[in-house]
Protein backbone atom coordinates (compact mmCIF):
# COMPACT_ATOMS: atom_id res chain seq x y z
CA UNK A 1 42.34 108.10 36.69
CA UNK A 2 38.98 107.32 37.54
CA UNK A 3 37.83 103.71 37.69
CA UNK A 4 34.72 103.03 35.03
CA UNK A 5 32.62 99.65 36.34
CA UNK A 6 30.44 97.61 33.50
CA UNK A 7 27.07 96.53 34.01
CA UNK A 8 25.74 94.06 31.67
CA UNK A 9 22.07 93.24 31.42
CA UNK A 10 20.94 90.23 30.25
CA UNK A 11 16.97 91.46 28.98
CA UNK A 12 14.25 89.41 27.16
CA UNK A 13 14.13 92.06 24.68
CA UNK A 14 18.22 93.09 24.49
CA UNK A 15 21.46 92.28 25.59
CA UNK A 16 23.49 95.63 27.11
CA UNK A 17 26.56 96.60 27.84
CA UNK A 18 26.99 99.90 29.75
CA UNK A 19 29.94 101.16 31.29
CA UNK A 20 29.33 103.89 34.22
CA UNK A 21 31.62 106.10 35.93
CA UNK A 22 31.19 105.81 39.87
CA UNK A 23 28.58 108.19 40.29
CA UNK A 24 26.78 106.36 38.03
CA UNK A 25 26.75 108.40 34.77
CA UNK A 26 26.51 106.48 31.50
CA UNK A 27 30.15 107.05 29.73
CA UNK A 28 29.51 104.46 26.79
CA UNK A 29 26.55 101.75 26.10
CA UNK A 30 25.64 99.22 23.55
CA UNK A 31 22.62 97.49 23.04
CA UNK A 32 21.75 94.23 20.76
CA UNK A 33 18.44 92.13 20.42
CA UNK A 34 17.93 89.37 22.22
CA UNK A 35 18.03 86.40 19.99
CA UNK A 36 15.11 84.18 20.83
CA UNK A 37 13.16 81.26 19.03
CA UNK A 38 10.12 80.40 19.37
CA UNK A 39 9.80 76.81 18.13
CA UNK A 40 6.06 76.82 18.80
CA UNK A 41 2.87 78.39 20.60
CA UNK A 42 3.83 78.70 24.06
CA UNK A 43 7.59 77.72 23.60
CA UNK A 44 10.47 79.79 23.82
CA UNK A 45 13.74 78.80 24.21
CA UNK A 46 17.53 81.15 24.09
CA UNK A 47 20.67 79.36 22.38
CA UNK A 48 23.55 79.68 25.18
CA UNK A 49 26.09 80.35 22.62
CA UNK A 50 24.67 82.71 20.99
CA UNK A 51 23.67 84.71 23.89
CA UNK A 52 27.18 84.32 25.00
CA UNK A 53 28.52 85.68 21.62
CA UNK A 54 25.84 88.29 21.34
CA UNK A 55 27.05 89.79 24.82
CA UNK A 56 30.79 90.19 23.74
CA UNK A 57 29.40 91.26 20.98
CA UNK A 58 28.04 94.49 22.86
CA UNK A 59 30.53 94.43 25.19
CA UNK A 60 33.48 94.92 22.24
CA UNK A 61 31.11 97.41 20.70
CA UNK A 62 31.15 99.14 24.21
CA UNK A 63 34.61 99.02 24.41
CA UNK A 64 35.61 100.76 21.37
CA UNK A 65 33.30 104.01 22.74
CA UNK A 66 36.03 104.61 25.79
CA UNK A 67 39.17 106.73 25.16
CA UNK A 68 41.31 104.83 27.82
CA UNK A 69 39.68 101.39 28.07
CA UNK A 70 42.22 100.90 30.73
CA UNK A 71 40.22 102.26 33.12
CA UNK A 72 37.85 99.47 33.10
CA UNK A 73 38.01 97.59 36.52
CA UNK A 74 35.10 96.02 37.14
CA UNK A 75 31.92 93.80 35.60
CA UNK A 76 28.43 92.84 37.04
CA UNK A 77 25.71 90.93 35.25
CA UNK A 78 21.72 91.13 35.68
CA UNK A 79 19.05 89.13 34.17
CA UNK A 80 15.82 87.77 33.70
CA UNK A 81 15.11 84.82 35.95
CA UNK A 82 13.90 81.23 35.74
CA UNK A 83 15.90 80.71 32.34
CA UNK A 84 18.85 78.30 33.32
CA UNK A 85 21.94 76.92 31.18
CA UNK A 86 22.54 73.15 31.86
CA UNK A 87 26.60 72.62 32.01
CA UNK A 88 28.77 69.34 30.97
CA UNK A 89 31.38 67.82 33.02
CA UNK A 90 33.37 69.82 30.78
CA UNK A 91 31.53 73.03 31.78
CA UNK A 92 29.75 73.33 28.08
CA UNK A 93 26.32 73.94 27.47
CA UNK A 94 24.56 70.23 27.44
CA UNK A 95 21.74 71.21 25.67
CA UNK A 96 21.60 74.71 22.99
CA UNK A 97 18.40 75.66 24.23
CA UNK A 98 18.15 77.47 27.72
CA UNK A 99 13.90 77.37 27.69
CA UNK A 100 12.88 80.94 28.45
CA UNK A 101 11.47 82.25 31.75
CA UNK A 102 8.03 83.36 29.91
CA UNK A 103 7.87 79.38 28.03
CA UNK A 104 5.01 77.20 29.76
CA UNK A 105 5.98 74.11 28.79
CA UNK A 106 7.22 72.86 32.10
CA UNK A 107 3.32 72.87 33.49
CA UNK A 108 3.38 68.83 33.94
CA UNK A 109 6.56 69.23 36.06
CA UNK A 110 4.74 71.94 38.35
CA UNK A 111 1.28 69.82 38.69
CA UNK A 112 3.81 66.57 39.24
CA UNK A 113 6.10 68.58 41.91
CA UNK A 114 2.28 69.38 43.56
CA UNK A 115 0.99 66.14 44.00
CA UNK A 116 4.69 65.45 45.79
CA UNK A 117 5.04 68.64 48.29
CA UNK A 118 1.61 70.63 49.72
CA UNK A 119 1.80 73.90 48.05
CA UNK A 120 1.60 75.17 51.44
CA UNK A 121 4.95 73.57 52.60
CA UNK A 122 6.57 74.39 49.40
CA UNK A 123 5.47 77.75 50.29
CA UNK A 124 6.57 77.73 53.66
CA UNK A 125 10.04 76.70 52.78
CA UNK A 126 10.41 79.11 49.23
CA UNK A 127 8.27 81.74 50.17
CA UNK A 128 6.84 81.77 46.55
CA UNK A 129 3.98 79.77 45.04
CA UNK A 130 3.96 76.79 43.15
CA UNK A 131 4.38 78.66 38.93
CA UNK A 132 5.42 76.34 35.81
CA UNK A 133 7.75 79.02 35.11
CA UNK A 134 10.11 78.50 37.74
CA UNK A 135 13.58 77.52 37.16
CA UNK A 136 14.18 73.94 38.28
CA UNK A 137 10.89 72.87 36.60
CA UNK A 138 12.86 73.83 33.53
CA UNK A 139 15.10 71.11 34.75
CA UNK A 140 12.95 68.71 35.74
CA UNK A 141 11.27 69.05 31.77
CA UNK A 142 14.53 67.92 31.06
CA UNK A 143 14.74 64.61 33.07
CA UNK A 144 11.27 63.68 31.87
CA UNK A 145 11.91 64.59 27.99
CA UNK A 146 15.86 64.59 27.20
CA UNK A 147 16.59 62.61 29.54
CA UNK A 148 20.13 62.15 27.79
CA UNK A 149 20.57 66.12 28.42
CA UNK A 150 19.78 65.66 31.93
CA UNK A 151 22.04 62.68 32.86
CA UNK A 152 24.77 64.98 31.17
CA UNK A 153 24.06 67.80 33.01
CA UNK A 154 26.41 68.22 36.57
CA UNK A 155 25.75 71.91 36.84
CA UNK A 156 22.60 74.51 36.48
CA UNK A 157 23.13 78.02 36.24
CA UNK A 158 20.73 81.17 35.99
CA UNK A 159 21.47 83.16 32.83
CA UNK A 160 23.27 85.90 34.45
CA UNK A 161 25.36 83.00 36.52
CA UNK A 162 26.04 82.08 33.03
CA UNK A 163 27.37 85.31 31.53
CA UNK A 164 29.27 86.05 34.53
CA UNK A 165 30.58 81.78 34.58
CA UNK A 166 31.61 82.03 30.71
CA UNK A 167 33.40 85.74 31.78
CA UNK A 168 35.46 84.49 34.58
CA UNK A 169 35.25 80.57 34.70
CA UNK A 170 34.25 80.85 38.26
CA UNK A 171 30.33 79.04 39.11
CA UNK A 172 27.95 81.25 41.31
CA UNK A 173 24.66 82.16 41.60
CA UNK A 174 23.06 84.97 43.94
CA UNK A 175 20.16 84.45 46.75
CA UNK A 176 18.10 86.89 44.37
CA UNK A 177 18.44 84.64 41.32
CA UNK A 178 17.85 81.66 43.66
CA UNK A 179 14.51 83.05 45.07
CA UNK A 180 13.06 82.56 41.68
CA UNK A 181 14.22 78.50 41.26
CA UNK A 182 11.72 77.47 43.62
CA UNK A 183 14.69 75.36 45.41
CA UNK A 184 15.85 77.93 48.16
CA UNK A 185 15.18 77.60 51.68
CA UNK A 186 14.12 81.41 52.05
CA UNK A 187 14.81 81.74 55.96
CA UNK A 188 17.99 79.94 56.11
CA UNK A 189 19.51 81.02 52.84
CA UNK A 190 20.48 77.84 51.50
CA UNK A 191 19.45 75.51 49.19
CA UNK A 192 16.60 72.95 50.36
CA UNK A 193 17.57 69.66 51.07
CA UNK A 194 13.58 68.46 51.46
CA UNK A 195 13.06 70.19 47.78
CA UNK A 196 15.93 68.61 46.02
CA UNK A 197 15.75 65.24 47.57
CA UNK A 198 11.49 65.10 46.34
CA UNK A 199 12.78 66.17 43.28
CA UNK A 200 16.09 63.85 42.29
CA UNK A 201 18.10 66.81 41.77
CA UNK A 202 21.59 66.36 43.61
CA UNK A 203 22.37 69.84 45.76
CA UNK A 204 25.40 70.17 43.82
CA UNK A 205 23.97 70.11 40.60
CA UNK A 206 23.31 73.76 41.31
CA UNK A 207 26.18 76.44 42.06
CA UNK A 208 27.01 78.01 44.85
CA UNK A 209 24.91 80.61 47.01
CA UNK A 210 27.14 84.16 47.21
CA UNK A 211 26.24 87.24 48.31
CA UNK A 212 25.66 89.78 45.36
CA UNK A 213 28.80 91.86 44.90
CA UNK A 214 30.78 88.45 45.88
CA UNK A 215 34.41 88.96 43.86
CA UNK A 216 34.64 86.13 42.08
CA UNK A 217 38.16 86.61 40.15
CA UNK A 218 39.30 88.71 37.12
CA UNK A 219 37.89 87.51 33.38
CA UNK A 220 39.36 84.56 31.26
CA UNK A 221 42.41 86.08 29.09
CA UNK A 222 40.35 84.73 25.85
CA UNK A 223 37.41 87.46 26.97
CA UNK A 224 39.88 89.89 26.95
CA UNK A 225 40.64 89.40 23.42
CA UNK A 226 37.71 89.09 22.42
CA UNK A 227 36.20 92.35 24.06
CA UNK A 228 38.99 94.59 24.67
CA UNK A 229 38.38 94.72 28.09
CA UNK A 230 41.33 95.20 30.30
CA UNK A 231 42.79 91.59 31.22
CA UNK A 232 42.83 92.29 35.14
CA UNK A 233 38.88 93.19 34.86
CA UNK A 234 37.59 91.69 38.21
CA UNK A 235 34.13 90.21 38.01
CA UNK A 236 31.84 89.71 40.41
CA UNK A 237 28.35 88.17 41.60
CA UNK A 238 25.31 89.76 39.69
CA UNK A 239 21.39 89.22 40.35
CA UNK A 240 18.05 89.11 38.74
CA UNK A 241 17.27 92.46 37.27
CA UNK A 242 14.44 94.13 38.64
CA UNK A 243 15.99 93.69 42.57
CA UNK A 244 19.25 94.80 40.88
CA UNK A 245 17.64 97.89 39.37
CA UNK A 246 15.73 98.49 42.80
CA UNK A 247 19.10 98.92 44.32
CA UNK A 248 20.39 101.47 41.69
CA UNK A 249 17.61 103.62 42.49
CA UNK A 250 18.26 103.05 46.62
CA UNK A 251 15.12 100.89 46.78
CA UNK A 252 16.29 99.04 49.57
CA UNK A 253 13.74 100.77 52.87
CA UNK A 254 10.51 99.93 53.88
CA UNK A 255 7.82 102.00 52.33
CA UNK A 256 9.71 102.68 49.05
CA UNK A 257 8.10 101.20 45.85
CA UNK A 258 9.70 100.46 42.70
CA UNK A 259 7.85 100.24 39.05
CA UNK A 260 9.69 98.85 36.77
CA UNK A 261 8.30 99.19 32.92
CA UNK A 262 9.76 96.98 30.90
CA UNK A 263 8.79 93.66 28.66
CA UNK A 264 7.32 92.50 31.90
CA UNK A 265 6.89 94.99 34.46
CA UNK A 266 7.71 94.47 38.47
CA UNK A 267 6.01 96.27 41.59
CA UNK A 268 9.39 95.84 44.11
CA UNK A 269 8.86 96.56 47.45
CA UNK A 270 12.00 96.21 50.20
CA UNK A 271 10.93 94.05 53.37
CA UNK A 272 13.16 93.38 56.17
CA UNK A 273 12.07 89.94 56.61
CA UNK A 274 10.35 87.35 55.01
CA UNK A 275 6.99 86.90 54.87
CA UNK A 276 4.93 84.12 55.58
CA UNK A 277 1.14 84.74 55.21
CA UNK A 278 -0.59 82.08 52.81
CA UNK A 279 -2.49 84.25 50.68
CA UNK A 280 0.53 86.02 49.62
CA UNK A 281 1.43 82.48 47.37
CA UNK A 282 -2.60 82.00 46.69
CA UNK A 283 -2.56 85.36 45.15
CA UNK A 284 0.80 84.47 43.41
CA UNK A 285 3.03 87.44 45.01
CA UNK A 286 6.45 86.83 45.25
CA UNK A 287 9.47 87.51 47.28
CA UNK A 288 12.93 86.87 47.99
CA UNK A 289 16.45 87.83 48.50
CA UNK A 290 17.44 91.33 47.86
CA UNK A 291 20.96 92.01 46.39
CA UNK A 292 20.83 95.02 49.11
CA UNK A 293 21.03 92.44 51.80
CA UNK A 294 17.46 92.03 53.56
CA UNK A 295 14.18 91.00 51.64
CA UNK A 296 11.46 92.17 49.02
CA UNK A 297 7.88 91.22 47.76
CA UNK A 298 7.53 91.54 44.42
CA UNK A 299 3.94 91.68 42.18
CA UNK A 300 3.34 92.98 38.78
CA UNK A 301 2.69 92.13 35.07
CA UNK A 302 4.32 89.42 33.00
CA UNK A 303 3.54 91.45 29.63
CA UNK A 304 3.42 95.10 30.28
CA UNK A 305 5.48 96.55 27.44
CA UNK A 306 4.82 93.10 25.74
CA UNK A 307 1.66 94.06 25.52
CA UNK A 308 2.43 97.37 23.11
CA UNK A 309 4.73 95.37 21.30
CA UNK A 310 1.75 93.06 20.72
CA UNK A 311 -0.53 95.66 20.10
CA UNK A 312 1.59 97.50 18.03
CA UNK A 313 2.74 94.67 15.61
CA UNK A 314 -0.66 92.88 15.70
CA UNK A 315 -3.58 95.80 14.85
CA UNK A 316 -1.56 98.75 14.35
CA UNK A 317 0.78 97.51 11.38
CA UNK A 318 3.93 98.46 13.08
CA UNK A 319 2.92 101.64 13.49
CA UNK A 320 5.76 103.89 15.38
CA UNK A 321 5.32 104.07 18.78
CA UNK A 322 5.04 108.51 18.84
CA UNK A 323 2.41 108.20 16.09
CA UNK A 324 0.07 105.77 18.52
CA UNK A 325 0.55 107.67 21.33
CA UNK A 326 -0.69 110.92 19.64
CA UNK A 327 -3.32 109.17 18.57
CA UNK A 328 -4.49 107.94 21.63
CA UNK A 329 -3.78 111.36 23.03
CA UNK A 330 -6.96 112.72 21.32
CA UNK A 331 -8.80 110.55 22.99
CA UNK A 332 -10.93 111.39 26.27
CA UNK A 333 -9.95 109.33 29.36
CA UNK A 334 -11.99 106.13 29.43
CA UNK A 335 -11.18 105.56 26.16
CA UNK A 336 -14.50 105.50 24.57
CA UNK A 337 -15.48 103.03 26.79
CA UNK A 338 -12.81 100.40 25.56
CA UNK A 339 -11.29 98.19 28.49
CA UNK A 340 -8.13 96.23 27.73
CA UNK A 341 -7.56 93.21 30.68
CA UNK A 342 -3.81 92.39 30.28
CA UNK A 343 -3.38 88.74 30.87
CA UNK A 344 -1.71 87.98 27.33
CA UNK A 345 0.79 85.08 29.04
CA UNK A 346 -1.05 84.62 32.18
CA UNK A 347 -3.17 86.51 34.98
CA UNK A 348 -0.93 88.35 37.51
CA UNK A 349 -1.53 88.47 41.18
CA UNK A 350 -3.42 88.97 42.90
CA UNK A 351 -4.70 85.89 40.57
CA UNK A 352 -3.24 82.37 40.15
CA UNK A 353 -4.27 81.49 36.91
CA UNK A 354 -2.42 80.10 34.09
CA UNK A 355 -5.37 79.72 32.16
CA UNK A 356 -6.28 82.93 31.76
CA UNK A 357 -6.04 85.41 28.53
CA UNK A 358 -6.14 89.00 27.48
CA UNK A 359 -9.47 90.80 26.51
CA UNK A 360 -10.72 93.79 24.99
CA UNK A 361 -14.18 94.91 26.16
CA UNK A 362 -16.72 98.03 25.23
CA UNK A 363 -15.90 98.18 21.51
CA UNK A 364 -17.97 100.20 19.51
CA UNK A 365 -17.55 100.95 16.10
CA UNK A 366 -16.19 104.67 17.16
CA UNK A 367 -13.57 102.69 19.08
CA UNK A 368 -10.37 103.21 16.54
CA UNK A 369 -6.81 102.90 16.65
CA UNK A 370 -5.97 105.25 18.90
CA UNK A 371 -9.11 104.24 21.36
CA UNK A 372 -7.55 101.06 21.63
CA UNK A 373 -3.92 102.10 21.94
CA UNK A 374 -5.63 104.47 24.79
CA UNK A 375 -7.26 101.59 26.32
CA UNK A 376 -4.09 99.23 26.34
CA UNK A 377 -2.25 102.52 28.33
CA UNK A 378 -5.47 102.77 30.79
CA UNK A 379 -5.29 98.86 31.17
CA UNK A 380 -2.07 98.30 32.75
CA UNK A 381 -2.12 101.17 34.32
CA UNK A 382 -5.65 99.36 35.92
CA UNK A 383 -3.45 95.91 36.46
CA UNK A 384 -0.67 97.29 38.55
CA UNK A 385 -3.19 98.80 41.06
CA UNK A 386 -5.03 95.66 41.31
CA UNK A 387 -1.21 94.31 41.92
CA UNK A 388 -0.22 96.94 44.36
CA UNK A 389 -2.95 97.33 46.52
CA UNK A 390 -2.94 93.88 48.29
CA UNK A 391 1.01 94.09 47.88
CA UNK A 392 1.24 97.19 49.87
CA UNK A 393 -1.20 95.39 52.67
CA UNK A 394 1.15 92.16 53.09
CA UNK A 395 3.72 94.70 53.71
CA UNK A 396 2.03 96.31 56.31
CA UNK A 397 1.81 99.19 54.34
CA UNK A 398 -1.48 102.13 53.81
CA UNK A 399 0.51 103.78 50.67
CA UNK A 400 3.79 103.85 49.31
CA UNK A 401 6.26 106.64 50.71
CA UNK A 402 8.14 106.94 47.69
CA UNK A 403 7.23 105.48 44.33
CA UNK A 404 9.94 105.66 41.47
CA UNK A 405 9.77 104.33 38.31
CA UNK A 406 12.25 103.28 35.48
CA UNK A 407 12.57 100.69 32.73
CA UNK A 408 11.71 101.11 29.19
CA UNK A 409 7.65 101.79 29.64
CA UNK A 410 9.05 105.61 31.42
CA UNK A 411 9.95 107.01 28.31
CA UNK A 412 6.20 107.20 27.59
CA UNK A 413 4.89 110.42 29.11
CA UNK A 414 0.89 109.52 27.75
CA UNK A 415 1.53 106.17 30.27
CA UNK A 416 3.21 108.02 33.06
CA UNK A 417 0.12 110.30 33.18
CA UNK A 418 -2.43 107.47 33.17
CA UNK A 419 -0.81 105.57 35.60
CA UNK A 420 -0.46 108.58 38.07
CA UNK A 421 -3.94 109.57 37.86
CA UNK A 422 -5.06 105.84 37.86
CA UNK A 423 -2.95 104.79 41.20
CA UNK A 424 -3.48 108.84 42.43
CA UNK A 425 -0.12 108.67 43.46
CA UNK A 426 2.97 111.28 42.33
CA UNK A 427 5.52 108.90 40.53
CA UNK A 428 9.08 109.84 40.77
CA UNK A 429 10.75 109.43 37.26
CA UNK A 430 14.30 108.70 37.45
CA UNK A 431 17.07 110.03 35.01
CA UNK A 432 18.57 106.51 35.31
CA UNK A 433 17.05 104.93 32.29
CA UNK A 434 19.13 101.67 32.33
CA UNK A 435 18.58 101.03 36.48
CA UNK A 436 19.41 97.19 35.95
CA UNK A 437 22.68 97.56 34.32
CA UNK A 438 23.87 100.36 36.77
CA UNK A 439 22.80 97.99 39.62
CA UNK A 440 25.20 95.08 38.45
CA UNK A 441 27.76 97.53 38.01
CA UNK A 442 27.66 98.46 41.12
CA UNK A 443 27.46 95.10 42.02
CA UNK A 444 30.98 94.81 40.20
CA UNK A 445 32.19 97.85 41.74
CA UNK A 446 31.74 96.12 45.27
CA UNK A 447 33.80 93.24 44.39
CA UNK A 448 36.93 95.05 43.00
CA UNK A 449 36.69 97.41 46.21
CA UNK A 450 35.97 100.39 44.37
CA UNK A 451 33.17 101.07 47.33
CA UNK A 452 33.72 100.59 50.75
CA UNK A 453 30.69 99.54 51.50
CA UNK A 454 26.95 99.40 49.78
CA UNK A 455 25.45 102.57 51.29
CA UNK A 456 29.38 104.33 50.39
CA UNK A 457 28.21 103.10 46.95
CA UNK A 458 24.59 104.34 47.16
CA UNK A 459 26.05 107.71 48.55
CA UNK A 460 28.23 108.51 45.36
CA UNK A 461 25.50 107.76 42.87
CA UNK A 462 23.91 110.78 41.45
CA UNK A 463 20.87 111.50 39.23
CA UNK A 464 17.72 113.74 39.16
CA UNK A 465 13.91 112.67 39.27
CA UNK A 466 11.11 114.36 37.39
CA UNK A 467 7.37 113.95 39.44
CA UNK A 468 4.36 112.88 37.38
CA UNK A 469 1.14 114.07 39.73
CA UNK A 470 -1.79 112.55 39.29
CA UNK A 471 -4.91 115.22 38.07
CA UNK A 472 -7.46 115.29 40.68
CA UNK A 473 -10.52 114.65 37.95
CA UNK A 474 -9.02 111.89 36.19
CA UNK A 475 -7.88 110.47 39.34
CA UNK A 476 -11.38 110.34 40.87
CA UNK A 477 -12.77 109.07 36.92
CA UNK A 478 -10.39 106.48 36.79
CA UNK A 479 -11.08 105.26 40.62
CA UNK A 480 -14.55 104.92 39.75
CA UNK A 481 -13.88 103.11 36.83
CA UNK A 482 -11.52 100.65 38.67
CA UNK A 483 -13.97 99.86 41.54
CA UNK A 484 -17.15 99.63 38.70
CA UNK A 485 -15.62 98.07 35.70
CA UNK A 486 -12.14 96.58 36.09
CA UNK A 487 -12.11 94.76 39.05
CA UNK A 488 -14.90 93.16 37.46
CA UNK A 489 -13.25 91.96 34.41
CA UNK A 490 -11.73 88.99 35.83
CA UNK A 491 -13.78 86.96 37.34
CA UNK A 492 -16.44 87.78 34.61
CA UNK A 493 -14.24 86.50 31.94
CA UNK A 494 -12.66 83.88 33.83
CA UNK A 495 -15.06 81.19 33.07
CA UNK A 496 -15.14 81.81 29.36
CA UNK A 497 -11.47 82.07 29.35
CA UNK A 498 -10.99 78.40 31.24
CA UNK A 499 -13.70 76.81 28.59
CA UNK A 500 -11.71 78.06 25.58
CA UNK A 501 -8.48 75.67 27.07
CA UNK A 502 -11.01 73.26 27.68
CA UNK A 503 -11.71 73.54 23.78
């Protein structure tokens, strides 16, 4: 009988259950929305409970898709970082809102946190620089404004921590999650004493550092009811999703590059150690722990397919998504001249800037819909050069060996061929559309011993890649387009952008 292994991804925009066989091949999947509230401009916040009940919720819904559920064995969760659940002494939620990684509310906290630490030293310990979004500054909101919350609180745990806590009753967290709390001691792999002491947090208010793939013990009899999931299910230690989906894919060697499209979208490359230059936090790179076992350095876009939702729901009246990309494939490359700078939550590295917003430029009244659904495409294909190039220099890198791509944004052959003419680099499509679930079931399958080993694991997956080449014309139109007009964009809109906050 052959073993099936459950991945579970935890995902701004859904919550999804997929079950796998070993080689990696989808057998059964569910997918539900993400409930999210958004209280008010710039908050965001996720109801633990109902996340909770939304995941067995797919999971049960999963289940009923597999002749012989029996041959579940294992379950791994991945999920968006820098979103934590504060627990009770009695290991319930304290508070019903777990503030979302993209909310910016904990800003005071970061500027308070830099007037304690040098962002250099806090960089020198983390290996990441100084962002509101972070996930004890979500904590430390909480000391300064529920302060009842806080003193309740005796344990913080990343969302996929969470999942994986309320599936097993076991407390971990991963070194990948950890890399994004701005609390872990990147060299030694532990949690820093010099952080935590600065900020009044007590080191065992946060769970303990496994190794992804970490068994962790089989899942509570009440989630077997509730699921259908066989009761001797063994769970194990997840991760954040985009390193989980970079192992899926084998992501895990120097020179290898990983895209992945989705809300947000991630430039992943695999280091093997960490890295330490100064300008890699200035420019507000990250890196961390990778679930593979070395290191990464991580860039990209915090709206990428947020940005087509945006555009889509705000000036295109919900249009469907084939309808604007026909429409924008009638129009020429350059899109009439329209630019479209995609810093809707924040700028992305290589800038620091919280401040900073989203723009369209070169409108003319012959600019319509599908101009500017052309120009959003064109735009972040634009952004993740401007993220990649300096990223592929820390790493000591000319060019990226291989370069695959997955998430969401990959369905979208018009975007595939922008971005391969705009980077001029052949992009290998994967056939793995759901990367970050299959990586936490793998994950799983470690822990119940279903692989010997990781590379065993790596060795059994199987799936086929389609190449998207750049086109040698629109590669050299769109390079001098980058150099002339987008790198531009920035800097000449920064000002304006900074005196509208001011406002």
């Amino acid at each position: 009988m052959q073993p099936l292994l459950v991945g579970i991804d935890i995902g701004t925009t859904s919550i999804k259950a997929i079950a796998f066989d070993t080689a990696g091949q989808t057998v059964a999947q569910a997918a539900i929305r993400t409930p999210t509230h958004y209280p008010r401009p710039g908050w965001a916040y996720f109801e633990p409970e109902a996340l909770w009940q939304t995941t067995i919720q797919a999971l049960r819904t999963m289940v009923t898709q597999i002749e012989r559920p029996e041959r579940i064995v294992s379950i791994g969760v991945a999920s968006f970082a820098e979103t934590g659940v504060p627990l009770d002494a009695h290991g319930q939620a304290a508070s019903n809102q777990a503030i979302a990684w993209f909310d910016n509310r904990s800003a005071p906290q970061a500027a308070w946190l830099r007037n304690q630490i040098s962002v250099e030293r806090l960089f020198a310990i983390t290996g990441i620089s100084l962002q509101p979004i972070f996930g004890l500054f979500k904590l430390l909101w909480l000391r300064d404004n529920q302060p009842e919350v806080f003193a309740r609180t005796r344990l913080w745990l990343n969302m996929a921590d969470y999942i994986t806590y309320r599936l097993c009753g076991v407390p971990a967290t991963d070194f990948s999650l950890a890399s994004r709390m701005m609390g872990l001691d990147l060299r030694r792999r532990q949690w820093s004493e010099e952080i935590l002491d600065v900020m009044g947090i007590a080191p065992q208010t946060l769970a303990p550092l496994q190794a992804s793939g970490t068994r962790l013990g089989t899942i509570l009899p009440e989630t077997a009811t509730a699921t259908g999931l066989p009761s001797n299910t063994q769970v194990a230690v997840g991760g954040h999703d985009h390193v989980c989906g970079a192992l899926a894919l084998g992501v895990t060697q120097p020179g290898d590059v990983l895209n992945s499209m989705g809300t947000a979208e991630a430039v992943f490359l695999p280091v093997t150690k960490p890295l330490f230059d100064p300008q890699i936090g200035v420019q507000g790179y990250a890196q961390g722990v990778h679930v593979g076992g070395d290191y990464y350095i991580l860039g990209g876009m915090y709206t990428s397919g947020a940005c087509v939702d945006w555009f889509r729901e705000s000036c295109a009246a919900d249009a469907d998504y084939a309808t604007l990309i026909h429409e924008a494939e009638q129009v020429p490359r350059g899109s009439l001249g329209a630019y479209f700078l995609p810093h809707m939550r924040m700028a992305n590295p290589p800038h620091l800037d919280p401040l900073a917003r989203g723009s369209f430029i070169g409108l003319r009244t012959d600019v319509k819909r599908g101009a500017l659904f052309r120009a959003v495409l064109e735009g972040l294909s634009y952004e993740i050069r401007n993220t990649l190039e300096p990223l592929l220099g820390f790493a000591g890198l000319t060019a990226a060996n291989n370069f695959h791509v997955t998430g969401g944004g990959a369905y979208n052959d018009l975007m595939l061929r922008i971005k391969a003419s705009v980077l001029n680099q052949t992009l290998n499509v994967v056939s793995v559309k759901e990367a970050t679930a299959l990586g936490a079931a793998v994950l799983g399958g470690l822990g119940a011993g279903v692989y010997r080993d990781l590379p065993a694991a790596l060795r059994q997956l199987a799936y086929t890649q389609i190449e998207v080449a750049p086109v040698p014309d629109e590669a050299a139109f769109y390079d001098r387009a980058f150099h002339e007009v987008y790198l531009k964009l920035y800097a000449t809109l920064q000002p304006l952008h900074h005196a509208i906050d001011a406002l």
